[in-house]
Protein backbone atom coordinates (compact mmCIF):
# COMPACT_ATOMS: atom_id res chain seq x y z
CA UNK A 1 -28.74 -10.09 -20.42
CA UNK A 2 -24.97 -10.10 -20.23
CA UNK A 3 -23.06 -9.18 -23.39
CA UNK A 4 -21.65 -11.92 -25.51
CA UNK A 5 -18.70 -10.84 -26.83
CA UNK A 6 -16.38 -12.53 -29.98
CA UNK A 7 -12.37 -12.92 -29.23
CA UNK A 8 -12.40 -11.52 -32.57
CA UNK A 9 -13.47 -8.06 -31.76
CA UNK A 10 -10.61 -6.36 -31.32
CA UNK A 11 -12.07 -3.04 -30.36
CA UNK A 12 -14.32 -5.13 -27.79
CA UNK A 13 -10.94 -6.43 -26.47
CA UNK A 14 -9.52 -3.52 -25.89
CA UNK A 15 -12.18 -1.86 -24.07
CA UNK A 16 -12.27 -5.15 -21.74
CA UNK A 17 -8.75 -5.08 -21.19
CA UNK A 18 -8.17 -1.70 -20.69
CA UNK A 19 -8.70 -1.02 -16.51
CA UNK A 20 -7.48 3.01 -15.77
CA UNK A 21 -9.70 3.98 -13.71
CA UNK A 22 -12.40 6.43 -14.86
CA UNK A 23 -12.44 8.65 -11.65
CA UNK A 24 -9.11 9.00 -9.69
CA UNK A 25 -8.01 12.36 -11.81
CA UNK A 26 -11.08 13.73 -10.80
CA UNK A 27 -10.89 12.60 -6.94
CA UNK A 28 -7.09 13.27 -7.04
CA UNK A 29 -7.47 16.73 -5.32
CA UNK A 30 -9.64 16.17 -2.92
CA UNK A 31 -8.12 13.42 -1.63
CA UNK A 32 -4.67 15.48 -1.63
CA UNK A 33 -6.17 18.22 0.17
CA UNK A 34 -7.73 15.69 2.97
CA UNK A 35 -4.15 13.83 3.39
CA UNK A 36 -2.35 17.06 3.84
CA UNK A 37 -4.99 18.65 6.28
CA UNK A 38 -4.64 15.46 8.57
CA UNK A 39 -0.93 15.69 8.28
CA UNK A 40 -0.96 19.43 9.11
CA UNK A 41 -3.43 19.47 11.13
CA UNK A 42 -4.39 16.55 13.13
CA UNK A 43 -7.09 15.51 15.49
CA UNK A 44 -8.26 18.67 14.78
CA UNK A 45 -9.10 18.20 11.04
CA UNK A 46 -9.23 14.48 11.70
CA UNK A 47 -12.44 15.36 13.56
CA UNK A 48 -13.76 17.63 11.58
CA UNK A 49 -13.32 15.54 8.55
CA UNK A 50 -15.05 12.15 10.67
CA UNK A 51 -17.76 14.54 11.39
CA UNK A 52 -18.29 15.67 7.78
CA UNK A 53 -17.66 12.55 5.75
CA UNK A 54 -18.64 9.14 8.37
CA UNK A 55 -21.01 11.20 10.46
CA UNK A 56 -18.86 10.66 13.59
CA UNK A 57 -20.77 11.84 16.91
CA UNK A 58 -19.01 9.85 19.95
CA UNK A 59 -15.08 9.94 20.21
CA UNK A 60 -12.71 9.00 17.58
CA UNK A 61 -11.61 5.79 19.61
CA UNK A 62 -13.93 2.81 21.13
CA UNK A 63 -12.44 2.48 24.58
CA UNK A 64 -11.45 -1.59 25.44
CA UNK A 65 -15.03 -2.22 26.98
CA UNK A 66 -16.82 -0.61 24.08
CA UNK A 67 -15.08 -2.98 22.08
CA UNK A 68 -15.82 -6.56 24.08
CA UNK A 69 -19.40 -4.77 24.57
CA UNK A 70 -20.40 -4.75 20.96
CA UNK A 71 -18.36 -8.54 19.98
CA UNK A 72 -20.75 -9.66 22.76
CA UNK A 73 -23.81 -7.76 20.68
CA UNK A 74 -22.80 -10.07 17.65
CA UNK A 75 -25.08 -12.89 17.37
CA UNK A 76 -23.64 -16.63 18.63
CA UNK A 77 -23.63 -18.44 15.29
CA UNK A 78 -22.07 -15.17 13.75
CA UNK A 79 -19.18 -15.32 16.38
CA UNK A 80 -19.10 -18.83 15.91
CA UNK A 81 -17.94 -18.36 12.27
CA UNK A 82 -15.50 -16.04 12.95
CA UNK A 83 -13.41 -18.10 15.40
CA UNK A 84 -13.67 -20.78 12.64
CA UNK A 85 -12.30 -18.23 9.71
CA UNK A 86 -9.99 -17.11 11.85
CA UNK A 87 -8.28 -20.28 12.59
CA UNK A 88 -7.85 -21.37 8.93
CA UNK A 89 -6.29 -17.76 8.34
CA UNK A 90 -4.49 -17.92 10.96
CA UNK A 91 -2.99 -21.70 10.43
CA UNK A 92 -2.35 -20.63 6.34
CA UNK A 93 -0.55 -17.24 7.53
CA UNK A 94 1.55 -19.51 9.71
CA UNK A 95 2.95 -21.33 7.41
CA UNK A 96 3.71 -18.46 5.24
CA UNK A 97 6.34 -16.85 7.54
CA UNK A 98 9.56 -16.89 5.91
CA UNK A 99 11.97 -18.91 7.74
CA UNK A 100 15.13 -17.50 9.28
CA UNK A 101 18.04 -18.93 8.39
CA UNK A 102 21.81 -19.65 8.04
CA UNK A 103 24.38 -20.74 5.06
CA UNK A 104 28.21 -21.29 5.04
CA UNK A 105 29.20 -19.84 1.78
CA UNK A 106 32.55 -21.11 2.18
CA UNK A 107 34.86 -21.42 5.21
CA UNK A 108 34.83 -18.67 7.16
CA UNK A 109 31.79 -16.95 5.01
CA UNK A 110 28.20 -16.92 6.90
CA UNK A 111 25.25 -15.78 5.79
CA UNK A 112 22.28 -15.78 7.65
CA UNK A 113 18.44 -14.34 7.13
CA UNK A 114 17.00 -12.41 9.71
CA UNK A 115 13.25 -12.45 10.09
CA UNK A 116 11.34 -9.40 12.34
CA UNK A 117 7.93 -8.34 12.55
CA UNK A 118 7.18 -4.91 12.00
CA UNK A 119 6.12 -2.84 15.23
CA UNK A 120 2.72 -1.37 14.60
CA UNK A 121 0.86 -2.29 11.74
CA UNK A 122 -2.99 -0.45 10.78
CA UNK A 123 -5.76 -2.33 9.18
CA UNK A 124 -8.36 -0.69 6.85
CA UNK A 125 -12.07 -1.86 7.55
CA UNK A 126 -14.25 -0.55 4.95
CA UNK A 127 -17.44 0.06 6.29
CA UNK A 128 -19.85 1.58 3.59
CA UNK A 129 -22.33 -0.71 1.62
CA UNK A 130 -21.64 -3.83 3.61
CA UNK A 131 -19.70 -4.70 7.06
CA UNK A 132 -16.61 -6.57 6.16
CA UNK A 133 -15.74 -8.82 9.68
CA UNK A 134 -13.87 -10.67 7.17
CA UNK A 135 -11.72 -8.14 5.69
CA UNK A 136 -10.47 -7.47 9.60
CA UNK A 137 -9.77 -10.97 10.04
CA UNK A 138 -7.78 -11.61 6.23
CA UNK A 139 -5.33 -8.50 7.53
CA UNK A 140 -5.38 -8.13 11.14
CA UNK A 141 -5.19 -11.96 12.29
CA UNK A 142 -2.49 -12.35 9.52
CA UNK A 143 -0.51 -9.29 10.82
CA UNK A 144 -0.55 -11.24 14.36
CA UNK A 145 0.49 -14.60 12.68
CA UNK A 146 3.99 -12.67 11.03
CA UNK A 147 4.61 -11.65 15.08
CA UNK A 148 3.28 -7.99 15.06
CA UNK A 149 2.91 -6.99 18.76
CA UNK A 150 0.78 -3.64 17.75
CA UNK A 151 -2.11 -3.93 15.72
CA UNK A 152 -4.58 -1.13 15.15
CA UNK A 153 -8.18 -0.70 12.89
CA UNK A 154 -9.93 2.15 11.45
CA UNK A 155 -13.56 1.34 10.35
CA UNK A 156 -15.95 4.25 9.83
CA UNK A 157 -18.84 2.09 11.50
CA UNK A 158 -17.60 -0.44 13.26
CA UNK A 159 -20.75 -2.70 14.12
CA UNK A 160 -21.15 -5.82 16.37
CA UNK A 161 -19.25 -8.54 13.98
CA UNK A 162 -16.56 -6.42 12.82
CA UNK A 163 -16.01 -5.77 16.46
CA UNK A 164 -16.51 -9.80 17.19
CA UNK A 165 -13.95 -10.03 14.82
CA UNK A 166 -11.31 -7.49 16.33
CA UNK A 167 -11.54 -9.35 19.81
CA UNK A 168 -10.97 -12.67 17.55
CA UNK A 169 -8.26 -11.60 15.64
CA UNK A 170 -6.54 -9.45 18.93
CA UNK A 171 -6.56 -6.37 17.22
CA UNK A 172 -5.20 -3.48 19.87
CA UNK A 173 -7.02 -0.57 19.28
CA UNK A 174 -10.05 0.52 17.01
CA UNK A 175 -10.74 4.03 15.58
CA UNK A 176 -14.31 5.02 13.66
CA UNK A 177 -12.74 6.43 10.70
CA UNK A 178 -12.88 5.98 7.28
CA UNK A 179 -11.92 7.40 3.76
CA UNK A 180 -8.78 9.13 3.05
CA UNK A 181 -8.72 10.96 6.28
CA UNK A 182 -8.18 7.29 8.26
CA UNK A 183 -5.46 6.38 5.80
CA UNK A 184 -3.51 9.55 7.00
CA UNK A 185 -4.15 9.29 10.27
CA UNK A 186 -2.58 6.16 10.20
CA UNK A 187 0.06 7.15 7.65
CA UNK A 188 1.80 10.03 9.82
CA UNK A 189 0.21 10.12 13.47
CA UNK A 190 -2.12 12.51 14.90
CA UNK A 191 -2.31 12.91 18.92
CA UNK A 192 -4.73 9.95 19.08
CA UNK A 193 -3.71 7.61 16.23
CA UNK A 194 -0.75 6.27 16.10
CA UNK A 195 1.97 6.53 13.28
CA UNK A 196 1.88 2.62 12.07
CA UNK A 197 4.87 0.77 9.77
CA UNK A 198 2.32 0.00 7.29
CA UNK A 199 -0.96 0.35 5.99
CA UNK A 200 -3.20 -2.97 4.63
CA UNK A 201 -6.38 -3.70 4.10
CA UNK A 202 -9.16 -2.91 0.87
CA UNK A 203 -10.92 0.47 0.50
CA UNK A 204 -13.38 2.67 -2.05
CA UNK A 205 -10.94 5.13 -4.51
CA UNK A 206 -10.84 7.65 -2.09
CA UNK A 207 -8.98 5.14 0.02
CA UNK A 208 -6.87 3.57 -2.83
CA UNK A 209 -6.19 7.02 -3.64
CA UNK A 210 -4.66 8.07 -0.07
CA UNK A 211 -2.73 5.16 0.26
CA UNK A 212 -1.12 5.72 -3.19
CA UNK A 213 -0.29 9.17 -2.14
CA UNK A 214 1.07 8.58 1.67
CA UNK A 215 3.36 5.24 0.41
CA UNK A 216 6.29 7.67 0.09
CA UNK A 217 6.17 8.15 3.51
CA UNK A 218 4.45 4.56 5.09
CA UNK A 219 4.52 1.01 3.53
CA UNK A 220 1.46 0.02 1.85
CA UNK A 221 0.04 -3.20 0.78
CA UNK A 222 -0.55 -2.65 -2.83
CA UNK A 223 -2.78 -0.09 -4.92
CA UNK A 224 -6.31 -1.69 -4.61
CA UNK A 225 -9.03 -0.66 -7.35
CA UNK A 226 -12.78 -2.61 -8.22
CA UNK A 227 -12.98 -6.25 -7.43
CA UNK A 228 -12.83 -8.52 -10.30
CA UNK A 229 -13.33 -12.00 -11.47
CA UNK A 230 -12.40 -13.87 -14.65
CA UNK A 231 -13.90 -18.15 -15.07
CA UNK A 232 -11.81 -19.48 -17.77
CA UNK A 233 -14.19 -22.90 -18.37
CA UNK A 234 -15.01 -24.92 -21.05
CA UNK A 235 -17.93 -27.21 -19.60
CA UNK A 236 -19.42 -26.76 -15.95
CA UNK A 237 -22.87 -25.59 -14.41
CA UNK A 238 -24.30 -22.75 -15.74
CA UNK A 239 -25.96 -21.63 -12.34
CA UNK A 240 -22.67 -22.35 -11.02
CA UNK A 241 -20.92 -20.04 -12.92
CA UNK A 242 -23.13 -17.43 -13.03
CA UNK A 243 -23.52 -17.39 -9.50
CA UNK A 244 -19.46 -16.73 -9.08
CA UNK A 245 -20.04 -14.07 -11.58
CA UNK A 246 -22.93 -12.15 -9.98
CA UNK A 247 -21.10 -12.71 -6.21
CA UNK A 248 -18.25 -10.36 -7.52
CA UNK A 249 -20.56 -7.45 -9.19
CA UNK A 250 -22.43 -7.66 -5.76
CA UNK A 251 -19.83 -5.92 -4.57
CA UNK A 252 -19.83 -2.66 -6.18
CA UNK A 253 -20.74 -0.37 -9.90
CA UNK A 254 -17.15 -0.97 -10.49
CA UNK A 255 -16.41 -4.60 -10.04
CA UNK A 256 -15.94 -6.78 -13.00
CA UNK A 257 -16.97 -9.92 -14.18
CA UNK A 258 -15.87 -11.94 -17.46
CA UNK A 259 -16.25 -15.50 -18.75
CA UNK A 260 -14.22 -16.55 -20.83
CA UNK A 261 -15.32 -19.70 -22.89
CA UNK A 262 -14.44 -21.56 -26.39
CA UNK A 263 -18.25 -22.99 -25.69
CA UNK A 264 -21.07 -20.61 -27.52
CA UNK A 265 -23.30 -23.16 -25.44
CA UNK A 266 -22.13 -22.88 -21.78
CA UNK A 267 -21.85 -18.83 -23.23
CA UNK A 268 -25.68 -18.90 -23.97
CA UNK A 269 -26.76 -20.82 -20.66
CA UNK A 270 -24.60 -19.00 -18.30
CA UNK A 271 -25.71 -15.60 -19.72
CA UNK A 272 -29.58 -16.79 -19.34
CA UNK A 273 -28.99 -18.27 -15.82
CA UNK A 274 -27.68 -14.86 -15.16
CA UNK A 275 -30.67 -12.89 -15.62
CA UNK A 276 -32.98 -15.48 -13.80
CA UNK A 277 -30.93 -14.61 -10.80
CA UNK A 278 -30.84 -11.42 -11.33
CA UNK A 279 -34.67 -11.07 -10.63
CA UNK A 280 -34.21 -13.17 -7.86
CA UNK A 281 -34.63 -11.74 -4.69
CA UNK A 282 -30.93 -11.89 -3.72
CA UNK A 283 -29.79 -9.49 -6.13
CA UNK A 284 -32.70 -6.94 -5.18
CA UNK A 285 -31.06 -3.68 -4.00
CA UNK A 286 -27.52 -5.07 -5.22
CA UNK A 287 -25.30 -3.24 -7.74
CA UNK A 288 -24.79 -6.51 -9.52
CA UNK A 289 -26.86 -5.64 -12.35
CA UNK A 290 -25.14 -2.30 -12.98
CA UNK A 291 -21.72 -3.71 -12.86
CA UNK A 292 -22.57 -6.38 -15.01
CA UNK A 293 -24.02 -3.87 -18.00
CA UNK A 294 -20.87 -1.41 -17.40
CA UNK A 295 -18.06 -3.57 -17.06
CA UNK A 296 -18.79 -7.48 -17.54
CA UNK A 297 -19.04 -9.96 -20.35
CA UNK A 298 -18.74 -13.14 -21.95
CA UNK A 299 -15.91 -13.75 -24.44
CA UNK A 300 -16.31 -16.39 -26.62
CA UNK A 301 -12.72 -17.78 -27.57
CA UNK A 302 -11.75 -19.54 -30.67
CA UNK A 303 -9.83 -22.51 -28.50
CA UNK A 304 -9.21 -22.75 -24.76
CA UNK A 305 -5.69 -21.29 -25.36
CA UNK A 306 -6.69 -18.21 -26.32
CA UNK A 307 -9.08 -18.46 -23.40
CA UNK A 308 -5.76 -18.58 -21.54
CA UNK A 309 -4.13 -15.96 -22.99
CA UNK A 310 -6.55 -13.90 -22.62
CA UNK A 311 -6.86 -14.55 -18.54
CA UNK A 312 -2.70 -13.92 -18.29
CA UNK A 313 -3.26 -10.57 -20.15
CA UNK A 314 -5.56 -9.78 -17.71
CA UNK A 315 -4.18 -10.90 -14.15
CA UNK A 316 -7.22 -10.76 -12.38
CA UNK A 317 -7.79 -11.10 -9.22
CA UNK A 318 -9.86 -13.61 -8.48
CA UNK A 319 -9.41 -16.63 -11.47
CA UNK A 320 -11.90 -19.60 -11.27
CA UNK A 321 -10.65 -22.48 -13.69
CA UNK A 322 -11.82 -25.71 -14.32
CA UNK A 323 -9.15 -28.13 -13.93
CA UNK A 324 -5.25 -27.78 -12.37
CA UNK A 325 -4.13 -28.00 -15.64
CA UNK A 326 -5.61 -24.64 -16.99
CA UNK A 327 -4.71 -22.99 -13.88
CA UNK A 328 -1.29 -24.34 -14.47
CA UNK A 329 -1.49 -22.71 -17.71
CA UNK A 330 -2.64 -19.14 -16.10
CA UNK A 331 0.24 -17.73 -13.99
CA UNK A 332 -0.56 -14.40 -13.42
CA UNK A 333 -3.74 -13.84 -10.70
CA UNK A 334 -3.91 -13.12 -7.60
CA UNK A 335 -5.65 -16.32 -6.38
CA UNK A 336 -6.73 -19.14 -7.98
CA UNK A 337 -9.71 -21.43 -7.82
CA UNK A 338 -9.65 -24.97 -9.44
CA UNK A 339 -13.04 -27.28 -9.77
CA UNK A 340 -16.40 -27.02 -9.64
CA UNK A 341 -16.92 -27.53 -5.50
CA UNK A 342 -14.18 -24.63 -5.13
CA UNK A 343 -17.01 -21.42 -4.39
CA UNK A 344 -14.70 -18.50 -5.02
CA UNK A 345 -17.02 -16.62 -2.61
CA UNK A 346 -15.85 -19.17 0.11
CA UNK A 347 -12.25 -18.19 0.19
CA UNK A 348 -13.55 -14.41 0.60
CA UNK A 349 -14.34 -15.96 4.54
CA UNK A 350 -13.53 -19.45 5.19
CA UNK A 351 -10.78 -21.41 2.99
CA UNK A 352 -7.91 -19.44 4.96
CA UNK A 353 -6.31 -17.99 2.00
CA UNK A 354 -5.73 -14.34 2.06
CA UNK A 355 -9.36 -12.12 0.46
CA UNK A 356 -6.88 -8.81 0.48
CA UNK A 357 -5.83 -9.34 -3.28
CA UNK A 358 -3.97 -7.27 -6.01
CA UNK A 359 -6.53 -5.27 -8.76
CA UNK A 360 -6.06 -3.81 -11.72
CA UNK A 361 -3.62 -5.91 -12.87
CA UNK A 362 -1.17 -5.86 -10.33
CA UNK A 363 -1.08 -9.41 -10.15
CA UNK A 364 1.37 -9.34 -12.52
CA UNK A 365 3.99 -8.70 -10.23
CA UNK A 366 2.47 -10.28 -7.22
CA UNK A 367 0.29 -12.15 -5.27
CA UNK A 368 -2.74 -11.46 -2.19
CA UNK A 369 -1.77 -10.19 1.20
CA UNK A 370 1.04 -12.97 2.98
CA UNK A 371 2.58 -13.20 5.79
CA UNK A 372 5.98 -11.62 4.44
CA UNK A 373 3.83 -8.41 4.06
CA UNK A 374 4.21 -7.70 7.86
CA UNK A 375 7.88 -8.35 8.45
CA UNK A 376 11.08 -7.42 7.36
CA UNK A 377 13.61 -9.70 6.08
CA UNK A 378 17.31 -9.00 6.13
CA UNK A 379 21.15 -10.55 5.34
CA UNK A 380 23.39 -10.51 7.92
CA UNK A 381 27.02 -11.64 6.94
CA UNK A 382 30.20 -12.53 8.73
CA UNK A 383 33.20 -13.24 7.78
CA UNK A 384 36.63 -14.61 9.47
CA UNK A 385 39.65 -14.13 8.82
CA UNK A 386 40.21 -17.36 6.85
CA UNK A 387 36.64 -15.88 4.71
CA UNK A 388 37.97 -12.53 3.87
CA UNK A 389 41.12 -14.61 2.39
CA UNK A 390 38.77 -16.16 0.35
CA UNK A 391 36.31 -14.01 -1.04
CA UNK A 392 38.10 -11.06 -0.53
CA UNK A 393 40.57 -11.27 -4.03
CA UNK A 394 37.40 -11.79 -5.81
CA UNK A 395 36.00 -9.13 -4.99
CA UNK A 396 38.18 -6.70 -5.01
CA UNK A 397 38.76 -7.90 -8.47
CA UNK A 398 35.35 -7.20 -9.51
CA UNK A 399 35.52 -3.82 -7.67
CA UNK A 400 39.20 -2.73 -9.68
CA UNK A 401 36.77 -3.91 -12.81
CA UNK A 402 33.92 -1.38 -11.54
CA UNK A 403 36.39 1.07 -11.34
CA UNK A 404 35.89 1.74 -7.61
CA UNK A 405 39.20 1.80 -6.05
CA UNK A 406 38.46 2.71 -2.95
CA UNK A 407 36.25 -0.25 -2.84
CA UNK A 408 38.94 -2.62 -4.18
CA UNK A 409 41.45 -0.66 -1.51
CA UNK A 410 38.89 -1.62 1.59
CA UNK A 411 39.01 -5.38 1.37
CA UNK A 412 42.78 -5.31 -0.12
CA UNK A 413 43.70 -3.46 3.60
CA UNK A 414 42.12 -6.87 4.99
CA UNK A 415 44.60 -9.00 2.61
CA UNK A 416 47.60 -7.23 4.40
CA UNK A 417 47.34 -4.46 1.13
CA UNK A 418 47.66 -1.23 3.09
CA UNK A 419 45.94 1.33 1.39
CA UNK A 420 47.79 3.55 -0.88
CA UNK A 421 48.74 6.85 0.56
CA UNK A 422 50.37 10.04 -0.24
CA UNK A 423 51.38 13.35 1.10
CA UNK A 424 48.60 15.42 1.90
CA UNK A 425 48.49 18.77 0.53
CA UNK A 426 48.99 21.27 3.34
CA UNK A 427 46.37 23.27 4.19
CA UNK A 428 46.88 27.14 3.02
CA UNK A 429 47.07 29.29 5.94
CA UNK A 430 43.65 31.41 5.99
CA UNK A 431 43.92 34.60 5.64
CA UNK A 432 43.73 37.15 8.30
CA UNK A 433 42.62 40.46 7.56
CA UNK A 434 43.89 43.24 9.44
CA UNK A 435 41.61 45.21 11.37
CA UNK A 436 40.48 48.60 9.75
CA UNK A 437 41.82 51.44 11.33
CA UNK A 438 39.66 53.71 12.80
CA UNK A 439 39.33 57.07 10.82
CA UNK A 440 40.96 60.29 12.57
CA UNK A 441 37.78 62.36 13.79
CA UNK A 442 37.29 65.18 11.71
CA UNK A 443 38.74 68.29 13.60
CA UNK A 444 38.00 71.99 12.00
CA UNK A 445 38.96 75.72 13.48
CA UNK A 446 37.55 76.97 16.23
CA UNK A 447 35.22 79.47 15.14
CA UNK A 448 36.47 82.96 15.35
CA UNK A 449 34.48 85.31 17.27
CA UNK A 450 32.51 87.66 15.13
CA UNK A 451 34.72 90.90 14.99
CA UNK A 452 31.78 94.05 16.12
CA UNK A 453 30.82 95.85 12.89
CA UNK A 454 32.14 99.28 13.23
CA UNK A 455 30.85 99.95 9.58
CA UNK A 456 33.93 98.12 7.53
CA UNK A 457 33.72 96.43 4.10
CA UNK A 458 32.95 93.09 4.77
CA UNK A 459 35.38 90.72 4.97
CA UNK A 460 35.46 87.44 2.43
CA UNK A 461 34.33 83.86 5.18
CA UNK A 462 37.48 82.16 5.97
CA UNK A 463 37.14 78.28 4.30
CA UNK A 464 37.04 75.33 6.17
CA UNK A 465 40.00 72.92 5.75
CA UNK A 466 39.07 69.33 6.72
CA UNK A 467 42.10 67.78 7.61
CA UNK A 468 43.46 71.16 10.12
């Protein structure tokens, strides 16, 4: 049965609240030393590394008609689901956008906000316990939504929906690669990958890993870890609420899922109508009961406001509330779910909100995958000459007050202030060495031919003098 826990228990708290993961020093290295052998390297360790790690026999790349070959493998009703998902996506990532735009200031001061997509954008595809058609869709349909006219995959097995699901979503090109090998690919070009803009999509910690390390040199979406969910309710149906637990641990050893409850009834019920489904025959060969003993629990709260604290200091990713005011009262999460109807599994496919959400607590800072993620926004400004004359005193002001008076002295030269001059030093002459002479050649006697011995004392040897 799942752990009841007291609010009380500080120690307990702790432990809940504290996410670092457990394994990325350990992985660190390896991952390092795959990244820089793909950089180095290219196809040629790419390969290898496909070979070794996603058992890669055919060709890197599915060719166009391998692609539309296996969509047309995926079964009708499947296929059927996808162009529905994909059309709530793609209307939500729509919307999202951001607008261009244009403000006068003032007379003669225009300010506008330029809106363009990025060129070339690659989407991760995990591919190990489960297919995920619906991760391709959440990044690859909203990367064509923000105007992206390049749109790559990598997916270490690719199989008939997530290949339905490229056609759907217009994805360009697909490559059978996974891991931290695919992330560099992607991240600095081999001969057959591309270089993208950015990298997007969810991964294992090998892959949050490589992303972390390449985002120095390629965009990223954010620094993914274990899935997570946290149902901040005070009433509701057990079976309900346990089933929105278990549907997160399904996912993996390290997911985690918490209730958090002032009720020590609805604590006790869900908790039982957790281990009924458990030996159901959905959760057979699932990790859900593993993640549940390692990493979820029940909290029992003193008052629904600590129940609320609690859920800000955590910033899941998923939150599933019961009413708009509690979610109201729970800023920080990635997405939010409000009401009993409101399946949090659903908007993993359907609902058209973004599934590509911030872990670990990142959703502090900010929110799911979006539309803005895949373009880049920037200020263009122009000014007349009637705008200079009126912004220009101020801010020359505030640049004399900054102490930059070169600053002040640009926009002043505008205002009919000609910049302050002087007289330049003059240059010193360089200095020319003179050429070193050449030394004299050394010049001795001409040897003196030996005189015949006719049986005199020997005469002393005449010294050389160097300079004769």
């Amino acid at each position: 049965m799942l752990a009841i826990l007291e609010s009380s228990d500080a120690k307990a708290m702790r432990r809940l609240l504290d996410r670092t993961p457990d394994d990325h020093a350990r992985l660190e290295p390896s991952v390092k030393q795959i990244v820089e052998a793909v950089r180095t390297r290219g196809d040629k360790a790419l390969i290898e590394l496909a070979r070794k790690f996603d058992a890669l026999e055919g060709p890197i790349e599915l060719s166009p008609a391998e692609i539309h070959a296996g969509a047309e493998a995926c079964p009708r009703p499947v296929r059927a689901a996808i162009r529905k998902a994909a059309r709530h996506i793609r209307m939500v990532a729509r919307a999202q956008v951001p607008p261009t735009w244009t403000r006068q200031v003032a007379p003669g001061v225009k300010v506008s906000q330029r809106v363009v997509p990025l060129e070339r954008v690659g989407c991760y595809v995990p591919g190990g316990r489960y297919p995920l058609p619906s991760s391709l869709l959440m990044a690859a349909v909203t990367a064509r939504a923000a105007g992206v006219p390049e749109v790559i995959v990598a997916c270490p097995r690719p199989d008939a929906a997530v290949l339905a699901a490229a056609v759907e979503a217009g994805v360009d090109r697909v490559f059978q690669l996974g891991g931290a090998q695919a992330i560099a690919a992607m991240a600095y070009g081999t001969a057959t990958v591309p270089r993208v803009d950015k990298i997007v999509g969810p991964g294992n910690a090998y892959v949050a890993l490589a992303k972390a390390l390449v985002a120095r040199d390629c965009a990223i979406d954010f620094f993914a870890g274990p899935s997570e969910i946290v149902v901040v309710a005070e009433s509701g149906n057990p079976a309900w609420i346990a089933a929105d637990l278990l549907a997160q641990a399904e996912h993996d050893v390290d997911a985690r899922a918490i209730l958090l409850t002032p009720s020590r009834r609805l604590a006790q019920q869900v908790a039982r109508a957790i281990a009924a489904q458990l030996a159901g025959a959905d959760a057979e060969g699932t990790p859900a009961a593993q993640s549940l003993a390692r990493n979820g629990a029940i909290v029992v709260t003193r008052t629904l406001a600590e129940a609320t604290t609690l859920a800000n200091r955590m910033a899941p990713e998923h939150l599933v509330v019961d009413t708009a005011a509690v979610a109201a009262a729970i800023p920080v999460a990635g997405s939010i779910f409000v009401g009993p109807w409101t399946a949090q599994a659903a908007g993993d496919y359907a609902i058209g909100s973004n599934h590509v959400l911030p872990t670990s607590g990142a959703a502090r800072f900010r929110g799911g995958l979006h539309a803005w993620d895949f373009v880049r926004v920037s200020s263009v400004q122009q000014l007349t000459r009637q705008g200079i004359a009126s912004v220009g005193p101020t801010a020359a002001t505030l640049a004399d007050a900054e102490g930059l008076k070169l600053h002040a002295a640009s926009i002043r030269a505008r205002l009919g202030v000609p910049p302050k001059v002087g007289v330049a030093p003059r240059a010193a002459a360089p200095k020319v060495r003179a050429a070193p002479r050449a030394a004299a050649p050394k010049v001795g006697a001409a040897p003196r031919a030996a005189a015949p011995k006719v049986g005199a004392a020997p005469r002393a040897a005449l010294s050389r003098n160097p300079r004769a």
